[in-house]
Protein backbone atom coordinates (compact mmCIF):
# COMPACT_ATOMS: atom_id res chain seq x y z
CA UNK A 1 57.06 33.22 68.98
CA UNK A 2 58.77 32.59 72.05
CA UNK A 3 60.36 29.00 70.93
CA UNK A 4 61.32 30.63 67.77
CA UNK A 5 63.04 33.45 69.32
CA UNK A 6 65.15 31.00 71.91
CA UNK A 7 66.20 28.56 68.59
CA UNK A 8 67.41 31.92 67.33
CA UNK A 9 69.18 32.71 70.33
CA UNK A 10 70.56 29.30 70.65
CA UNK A 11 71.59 28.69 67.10
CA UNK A 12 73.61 32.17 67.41
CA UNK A 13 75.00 31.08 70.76
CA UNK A 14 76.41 27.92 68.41
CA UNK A 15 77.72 30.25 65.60
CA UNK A 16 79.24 32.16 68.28
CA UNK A 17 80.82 28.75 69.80
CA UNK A 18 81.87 27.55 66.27
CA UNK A 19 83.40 31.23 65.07
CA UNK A 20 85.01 31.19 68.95
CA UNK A 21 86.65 27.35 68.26
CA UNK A 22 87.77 28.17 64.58
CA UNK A 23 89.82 31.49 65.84
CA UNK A 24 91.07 29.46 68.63
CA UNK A 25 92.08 26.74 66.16
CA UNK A 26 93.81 29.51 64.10
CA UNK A 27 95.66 31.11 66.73
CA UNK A 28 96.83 27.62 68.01
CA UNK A 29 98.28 26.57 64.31
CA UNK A 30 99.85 29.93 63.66
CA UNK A 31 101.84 29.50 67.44
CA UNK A 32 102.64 26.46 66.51
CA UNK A 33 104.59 27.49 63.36
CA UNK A 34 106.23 30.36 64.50
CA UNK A 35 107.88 27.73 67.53
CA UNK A 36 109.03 26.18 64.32
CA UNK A 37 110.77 29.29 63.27
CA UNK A 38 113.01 29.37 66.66
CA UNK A 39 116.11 27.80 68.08
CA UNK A 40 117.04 27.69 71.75
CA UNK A 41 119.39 27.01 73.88
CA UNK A 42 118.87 25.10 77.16
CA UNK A 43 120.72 23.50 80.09
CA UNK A 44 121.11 20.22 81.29
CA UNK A 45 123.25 17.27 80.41
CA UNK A 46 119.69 14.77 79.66
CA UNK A 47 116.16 15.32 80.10
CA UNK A 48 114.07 15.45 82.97
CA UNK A 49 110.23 15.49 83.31
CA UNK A 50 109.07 19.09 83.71
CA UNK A 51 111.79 20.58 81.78
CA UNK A 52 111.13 23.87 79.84
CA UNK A 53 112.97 22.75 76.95
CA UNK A 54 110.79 19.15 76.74
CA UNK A 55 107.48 21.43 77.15
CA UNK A 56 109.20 24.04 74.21
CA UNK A 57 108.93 20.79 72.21
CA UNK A 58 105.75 19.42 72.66
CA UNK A 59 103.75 21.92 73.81
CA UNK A 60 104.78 25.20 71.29
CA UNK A 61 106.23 22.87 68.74
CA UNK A 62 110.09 24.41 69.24
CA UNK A 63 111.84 24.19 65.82
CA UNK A 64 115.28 23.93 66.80
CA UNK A 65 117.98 23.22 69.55
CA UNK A 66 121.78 24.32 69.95
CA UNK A 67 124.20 22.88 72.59
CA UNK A 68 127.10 24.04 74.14
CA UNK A 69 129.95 23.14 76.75
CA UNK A 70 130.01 25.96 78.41
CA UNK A 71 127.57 27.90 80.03
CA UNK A 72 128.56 31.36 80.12
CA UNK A 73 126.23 33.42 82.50
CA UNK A 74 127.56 31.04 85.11
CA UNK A 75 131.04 31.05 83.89
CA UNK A 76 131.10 27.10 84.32
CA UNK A 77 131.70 23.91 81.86
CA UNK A 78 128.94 22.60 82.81
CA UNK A 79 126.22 22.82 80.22
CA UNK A 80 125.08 19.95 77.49
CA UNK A 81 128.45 18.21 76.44
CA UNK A 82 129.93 15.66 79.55
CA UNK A 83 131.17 13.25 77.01
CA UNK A 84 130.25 11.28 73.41
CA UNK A 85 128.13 8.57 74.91
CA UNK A 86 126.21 11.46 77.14
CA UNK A 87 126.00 13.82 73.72
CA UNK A 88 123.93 11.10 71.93
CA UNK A 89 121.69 9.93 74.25
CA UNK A 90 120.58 13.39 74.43
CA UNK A 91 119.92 14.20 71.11
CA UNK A 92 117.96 10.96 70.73
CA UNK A 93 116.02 12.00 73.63
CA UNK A 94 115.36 15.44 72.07
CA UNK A 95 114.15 14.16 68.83
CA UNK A 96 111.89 11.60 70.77
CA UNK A 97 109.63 14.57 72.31
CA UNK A 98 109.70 16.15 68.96
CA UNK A 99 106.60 15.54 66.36
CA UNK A 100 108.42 17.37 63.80
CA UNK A 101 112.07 16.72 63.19
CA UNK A 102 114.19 18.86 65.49
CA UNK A 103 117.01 20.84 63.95
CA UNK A 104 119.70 20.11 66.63
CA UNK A 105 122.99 22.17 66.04
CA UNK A 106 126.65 23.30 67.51
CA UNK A 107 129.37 25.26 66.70
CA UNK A 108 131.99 23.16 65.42
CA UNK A 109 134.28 25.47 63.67
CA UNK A 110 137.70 24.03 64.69
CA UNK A 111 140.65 25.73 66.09
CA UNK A 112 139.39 27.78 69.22
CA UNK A 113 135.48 27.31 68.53
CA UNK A 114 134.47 23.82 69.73
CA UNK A 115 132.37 22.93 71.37
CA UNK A 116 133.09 19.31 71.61
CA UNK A 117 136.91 18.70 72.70
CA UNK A 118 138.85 16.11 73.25
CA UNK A 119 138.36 16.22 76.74
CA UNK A 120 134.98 14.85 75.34
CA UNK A 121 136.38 12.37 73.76
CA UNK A 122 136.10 14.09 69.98
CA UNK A 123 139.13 14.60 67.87
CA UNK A 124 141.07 17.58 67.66
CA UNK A 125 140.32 19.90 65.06
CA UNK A 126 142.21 22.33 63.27
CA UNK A 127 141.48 25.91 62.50
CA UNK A 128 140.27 27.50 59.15
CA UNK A 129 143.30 29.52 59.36
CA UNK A 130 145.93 26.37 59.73
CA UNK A 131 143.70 24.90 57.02
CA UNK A 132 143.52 28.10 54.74
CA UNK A 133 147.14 28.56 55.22
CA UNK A 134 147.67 25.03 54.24
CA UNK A 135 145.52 25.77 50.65
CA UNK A 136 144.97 21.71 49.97
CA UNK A 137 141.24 21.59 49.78
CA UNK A 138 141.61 17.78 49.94
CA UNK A 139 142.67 18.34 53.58
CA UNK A 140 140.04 20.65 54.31
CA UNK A 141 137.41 17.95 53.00
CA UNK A 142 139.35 15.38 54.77
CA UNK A 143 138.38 17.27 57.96
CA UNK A 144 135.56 18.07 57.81
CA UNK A 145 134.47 14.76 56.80
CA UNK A 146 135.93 13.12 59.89
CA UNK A 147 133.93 15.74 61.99
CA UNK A 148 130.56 15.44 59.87
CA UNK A 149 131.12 11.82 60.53
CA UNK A 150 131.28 12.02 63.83
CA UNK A 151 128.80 14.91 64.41
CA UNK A 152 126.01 12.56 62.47
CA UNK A 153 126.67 9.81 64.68
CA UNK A 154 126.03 11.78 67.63
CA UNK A 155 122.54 13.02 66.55
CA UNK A 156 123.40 16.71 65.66
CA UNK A 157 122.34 17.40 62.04
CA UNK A 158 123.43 21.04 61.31
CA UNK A 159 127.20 22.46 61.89
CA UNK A 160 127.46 26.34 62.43
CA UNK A 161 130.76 26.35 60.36
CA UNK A 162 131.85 26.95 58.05
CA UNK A 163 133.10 30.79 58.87
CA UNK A 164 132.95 32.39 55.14
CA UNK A 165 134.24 35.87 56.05
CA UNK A 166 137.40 37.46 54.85
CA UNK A 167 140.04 37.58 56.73
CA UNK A 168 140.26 41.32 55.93
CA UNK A 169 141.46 42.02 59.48
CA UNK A 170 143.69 39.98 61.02
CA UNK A 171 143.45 41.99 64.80
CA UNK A 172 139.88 41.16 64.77
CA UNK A 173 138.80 40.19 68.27
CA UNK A 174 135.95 37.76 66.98
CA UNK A 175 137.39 36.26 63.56
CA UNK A 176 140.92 36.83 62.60
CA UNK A 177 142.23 36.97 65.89
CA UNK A 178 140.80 33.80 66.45
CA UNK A 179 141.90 31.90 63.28
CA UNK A 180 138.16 31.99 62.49
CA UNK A 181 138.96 32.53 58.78
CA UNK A 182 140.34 30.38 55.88
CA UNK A 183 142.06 33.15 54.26
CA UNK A 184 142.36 37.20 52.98
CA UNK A 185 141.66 35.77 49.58
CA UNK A 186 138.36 35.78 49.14
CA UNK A 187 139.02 32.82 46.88
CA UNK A 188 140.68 30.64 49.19
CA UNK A 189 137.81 31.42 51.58
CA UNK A 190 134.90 30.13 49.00
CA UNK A 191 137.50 26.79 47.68
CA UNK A 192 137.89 25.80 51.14
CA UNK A 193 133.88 26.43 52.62
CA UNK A 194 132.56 24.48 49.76
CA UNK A 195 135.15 21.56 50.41
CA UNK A 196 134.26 22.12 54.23
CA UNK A 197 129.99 21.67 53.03
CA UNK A 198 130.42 19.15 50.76
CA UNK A 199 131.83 16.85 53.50
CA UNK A 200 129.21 18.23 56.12
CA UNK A 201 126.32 17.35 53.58
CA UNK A 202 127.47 13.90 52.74
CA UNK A 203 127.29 12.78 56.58
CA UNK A 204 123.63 14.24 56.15
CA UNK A 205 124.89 16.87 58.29
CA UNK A 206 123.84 20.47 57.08
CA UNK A 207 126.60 22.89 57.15
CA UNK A 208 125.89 27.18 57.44
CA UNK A 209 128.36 29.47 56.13
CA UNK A 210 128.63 32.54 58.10
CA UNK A 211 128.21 35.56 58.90
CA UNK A 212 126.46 37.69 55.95
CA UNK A 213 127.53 39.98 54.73
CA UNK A 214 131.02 39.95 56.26
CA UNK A 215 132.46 40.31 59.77
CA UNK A 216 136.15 39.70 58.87
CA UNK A 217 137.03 43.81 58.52
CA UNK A 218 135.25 44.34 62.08
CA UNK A 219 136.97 46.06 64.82
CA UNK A 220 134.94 45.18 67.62
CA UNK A 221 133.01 41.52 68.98
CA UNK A 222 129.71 42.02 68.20
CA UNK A 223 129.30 39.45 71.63
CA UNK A 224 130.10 43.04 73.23
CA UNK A 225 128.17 45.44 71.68
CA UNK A 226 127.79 46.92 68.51
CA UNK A 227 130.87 46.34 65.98
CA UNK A 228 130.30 48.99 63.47
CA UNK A 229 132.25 48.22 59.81
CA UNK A 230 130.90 51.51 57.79
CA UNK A 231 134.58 52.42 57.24
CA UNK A 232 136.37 49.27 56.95
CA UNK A 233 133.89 47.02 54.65
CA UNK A 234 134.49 45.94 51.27
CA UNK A 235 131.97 44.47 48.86
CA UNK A 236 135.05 42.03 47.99
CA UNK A 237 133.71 40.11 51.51
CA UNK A 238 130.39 39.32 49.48
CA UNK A 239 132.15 37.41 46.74
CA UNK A 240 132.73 33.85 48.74
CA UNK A 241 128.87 33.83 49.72
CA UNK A 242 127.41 34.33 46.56
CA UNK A 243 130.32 31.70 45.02
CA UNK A 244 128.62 29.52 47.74
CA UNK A 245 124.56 30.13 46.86
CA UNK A 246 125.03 28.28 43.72
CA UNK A 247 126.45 25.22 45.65
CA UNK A 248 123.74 23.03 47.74
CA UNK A 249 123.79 25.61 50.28
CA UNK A 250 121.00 24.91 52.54
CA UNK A 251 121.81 27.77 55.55
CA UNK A 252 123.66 31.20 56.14
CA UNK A 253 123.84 33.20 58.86
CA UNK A 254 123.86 36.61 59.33
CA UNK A 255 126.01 39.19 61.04
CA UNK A 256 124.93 41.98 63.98
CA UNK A 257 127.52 44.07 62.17
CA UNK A 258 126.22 48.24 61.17
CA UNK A 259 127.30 49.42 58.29
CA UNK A 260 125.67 52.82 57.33
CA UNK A 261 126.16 52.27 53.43
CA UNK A 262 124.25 49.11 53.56
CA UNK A 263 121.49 50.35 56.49
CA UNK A 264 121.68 53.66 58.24
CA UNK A 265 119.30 52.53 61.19
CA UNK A 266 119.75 48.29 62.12
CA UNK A 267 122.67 46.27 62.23
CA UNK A 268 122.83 43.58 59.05
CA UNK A 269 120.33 40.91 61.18
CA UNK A 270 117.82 43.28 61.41
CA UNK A 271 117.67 44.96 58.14
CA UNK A 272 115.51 44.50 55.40
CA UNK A 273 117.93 45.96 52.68
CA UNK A 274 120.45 42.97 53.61
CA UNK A 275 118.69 40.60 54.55
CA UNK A 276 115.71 40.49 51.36
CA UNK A 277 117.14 42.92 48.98
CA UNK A 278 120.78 42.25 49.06
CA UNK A 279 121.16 38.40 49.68
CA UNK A 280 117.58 37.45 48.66
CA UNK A 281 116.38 39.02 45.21
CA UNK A 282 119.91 40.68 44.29
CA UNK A 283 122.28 37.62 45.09
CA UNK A 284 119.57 35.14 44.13
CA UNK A 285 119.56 32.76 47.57
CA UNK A 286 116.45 30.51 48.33
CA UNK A 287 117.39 28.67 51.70
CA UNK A 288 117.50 29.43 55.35
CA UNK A 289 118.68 33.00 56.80
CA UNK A 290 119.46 32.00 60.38
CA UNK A 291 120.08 35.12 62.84
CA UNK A 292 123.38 34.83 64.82
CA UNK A 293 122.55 34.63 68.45
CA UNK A 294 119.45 37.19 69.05
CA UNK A 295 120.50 37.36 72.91
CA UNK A 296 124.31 38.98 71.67
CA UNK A 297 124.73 42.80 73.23
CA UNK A 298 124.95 43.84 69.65
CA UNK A 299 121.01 43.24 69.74
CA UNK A 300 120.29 43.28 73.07
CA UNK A 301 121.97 46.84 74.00
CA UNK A 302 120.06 49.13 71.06
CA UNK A 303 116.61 46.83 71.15
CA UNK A 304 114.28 45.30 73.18
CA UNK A 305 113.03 41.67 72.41
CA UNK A 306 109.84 43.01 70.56
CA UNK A 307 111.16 45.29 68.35
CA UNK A 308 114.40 43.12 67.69
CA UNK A 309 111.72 39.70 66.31
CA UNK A 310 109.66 42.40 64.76
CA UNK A 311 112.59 44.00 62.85
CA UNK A 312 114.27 40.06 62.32
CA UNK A 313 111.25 38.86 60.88
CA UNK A 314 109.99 41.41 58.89
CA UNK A 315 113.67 41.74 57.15
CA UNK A 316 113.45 38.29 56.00
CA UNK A 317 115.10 36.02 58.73
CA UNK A 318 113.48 32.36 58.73
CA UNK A 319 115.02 31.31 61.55
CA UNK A 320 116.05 32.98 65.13
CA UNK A 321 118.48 31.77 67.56
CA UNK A 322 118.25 31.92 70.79
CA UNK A 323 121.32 30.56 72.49
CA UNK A 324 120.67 31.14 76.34
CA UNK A 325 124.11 31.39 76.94
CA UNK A 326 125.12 35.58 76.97
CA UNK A 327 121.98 36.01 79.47
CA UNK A 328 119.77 32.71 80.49
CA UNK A 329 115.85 33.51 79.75
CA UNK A 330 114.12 30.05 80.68
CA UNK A 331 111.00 31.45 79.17
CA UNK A 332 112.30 32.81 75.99
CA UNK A 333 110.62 30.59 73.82
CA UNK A 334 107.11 31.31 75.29
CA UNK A 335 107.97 34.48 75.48
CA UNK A 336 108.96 34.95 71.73
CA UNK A 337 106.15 32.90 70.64
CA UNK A 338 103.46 35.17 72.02
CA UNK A 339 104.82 38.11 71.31
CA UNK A 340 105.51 37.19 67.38
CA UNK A 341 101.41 35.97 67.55
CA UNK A 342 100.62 38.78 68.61
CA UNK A 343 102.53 41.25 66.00
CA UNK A 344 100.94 38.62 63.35
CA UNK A 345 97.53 39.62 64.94
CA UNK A 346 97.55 43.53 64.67
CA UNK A 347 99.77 43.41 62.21
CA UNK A 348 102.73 44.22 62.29
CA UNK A 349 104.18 41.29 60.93
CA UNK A 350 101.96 39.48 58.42
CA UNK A 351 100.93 35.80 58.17
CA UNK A 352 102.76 35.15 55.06
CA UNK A 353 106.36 36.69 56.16
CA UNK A 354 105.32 33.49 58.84
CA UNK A 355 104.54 31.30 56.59
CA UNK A 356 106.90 32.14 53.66
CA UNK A 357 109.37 31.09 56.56
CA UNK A 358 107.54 28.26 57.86
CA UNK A 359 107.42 26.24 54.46
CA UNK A 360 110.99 26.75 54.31
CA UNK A 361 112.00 25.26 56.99
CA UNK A 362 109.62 22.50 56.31
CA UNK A 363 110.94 21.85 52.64
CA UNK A 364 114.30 21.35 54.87
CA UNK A 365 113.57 19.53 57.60
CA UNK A 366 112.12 17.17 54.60
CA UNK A 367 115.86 15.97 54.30
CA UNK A 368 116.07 15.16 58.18
């Protein structure tokens, strides 16, 4: 009796081990697809060992990397970009610590957002608005092509550009003011994105029209705070996006804007009504929804970091930036990881919003 009772004790002690290992197994492949879902931003013009960034990679399986020029929390040009030769050794060195492909991005708009110069030793590019003003879409490709080109060689393989909204106001801090913004035709705007993606796309460089559902009527810099649009927002700023889904249109990003008539409670990232019912089932779009920059004030000034992934993911987003560059959070990644785990594990967030988003970003890093 006694020998059967400690082989009953012993063989629940293993079941115990095995159930123990197999939930520790799970936990550890769920983390490491929700790193896939994220995209950070990091300093430092190459890699050293120890790095956060280098341990985002290989140790919680980071998804995606942006780089910038300047770094803004210490108002200094010292961030990523020195100069070509620097850029590329870089990005190889990225991708080597990566099992999966890394998405490696930049804003390269043109005009007055970009990030590589020719103080770098890139070309100078021209705005949307000289090129929208311009209205030859030849020149437009033309462009873009010699930046895709160049952009490709240099390791980065997705382009924040083109901007898609309407140039509905042209005192807008963030877009108009800026020559962000082919044109006030919405027209012009979708001729002269799809010449801008088709160049982008035959570099092998993925291009991401922004921001859904329209910031060109804002008043305000969502960079800043909230930018509120419920008066000035037309459904007219729609039109060049869902010209655009039926192109090969891979990735859009959304907008922090608030517009009560479209979501009386979250700004356009963060709500489910835009985000799955507007652009997914009613405009018909299958690819990426990439947040703007989760770390904006627009987010960061109404929400907290758990409630803002909890809202983000649950309303459809597939990918979340991270820039590190309004406020610099060296643990954000580990950070974001856990927490999203844990909304997954009392859920609040289910495991197939995680992996409905994790497949597809896999189906697109398939053409990295």
């Amino acid at each position: 009796m006694k020998v059967f009772w400690l082989t009953a004790v012993f063989a629940a002690g293993l079941g115990m081990f095995a159930c123990s290992n197999t939930e520790a197994a799970q936990d550890d492949e769920l983390k490491q697809k929700i790193g896939q879902l994220l995209m950070v931003g990091f300093r430092g013009f190459e890699l050293e060992d120890g790095m956060t960034v280098v341990r985002d990679i290989e140790e919680r399986n980071l998804g995606g990397v942006i780089l910038f020029d300047y770094d803004v929390p210490r108002d200094e040009p010292k961030r990523n970009i020195r100069d070509l030769d620097q850029v590329r050794q870089l990005n190889a060195d990225l991708q080597s610590h990566a099992e999966t492909p890394l998405m490696v991005a930049i804003d390269q708009e043109g005009g007055n957002v970009a990030r590589l110069k020719p103080e770098h030793g890139f070309h100078e590019m021209r705005s949307h608005q000289s090129l929208g003003d311009e209205n030859d879409t030849d020149k437009t490709y033309e462009e873009s092509a010699k930046t895709a080109e160049r952009l490709a060689d240099l390791g980065f393989n997705i382009n924040y550009a083109p901007v898609t909204d309407v140039n509905r106001n042209p005192e807008n801090p963030i877009i108009g003011k800026l020559e962000r913004s082919f044109s006030e035709d919405p027209d012009v705007v979708a001729q002269h994105a799809r010449a801008f993606m088709q160049a982008h796309h035959e570099y092998g460089v993925y291009s991401t029209i922004k921001h859904f559902p329209g910031h060109g009527s804002s008043r305000d810099d969502t960079h800043l705070g909230i930018a509120d649009v419920t008066e000035y927002w037309d459904e007219v700023e729609l039109q060049p996006f869902q010209e655009l889904i039926d192109s090969d249109l891979q990735l859009i990003m959304t907008a922090h804007i608030f517009n009560e008539h479209l979501d009386s409670d979250h700004p356009a990232t963060l709500s489910q009504n835009v985000v799955t019912n507007i652009l997914r089932e009613e405009m018909g779009y299958e690819g990426i929804i990439v947040s703007d920059d989760m770390q904006m004030n627009a987010i960061t000034d109404f929400y907290g970091l758990e409630e803002a992934l909890e809202l983000g993911i649950n309303a459809g987003l597939d990918l979340l930036v991270f820039a590190n560059n309004s406020v610099y959070e060296e643990d954000i990644t580990e950070r974001a990881v856990s927490k999203i785990a844990a909304m997954v594990e009392d859920g609040r967030v289910s495991r197939s919003r995680i992996e409905e988003s994790y497949e597809r970003v896999m189906k697109f890093k398939e053409n990295l």
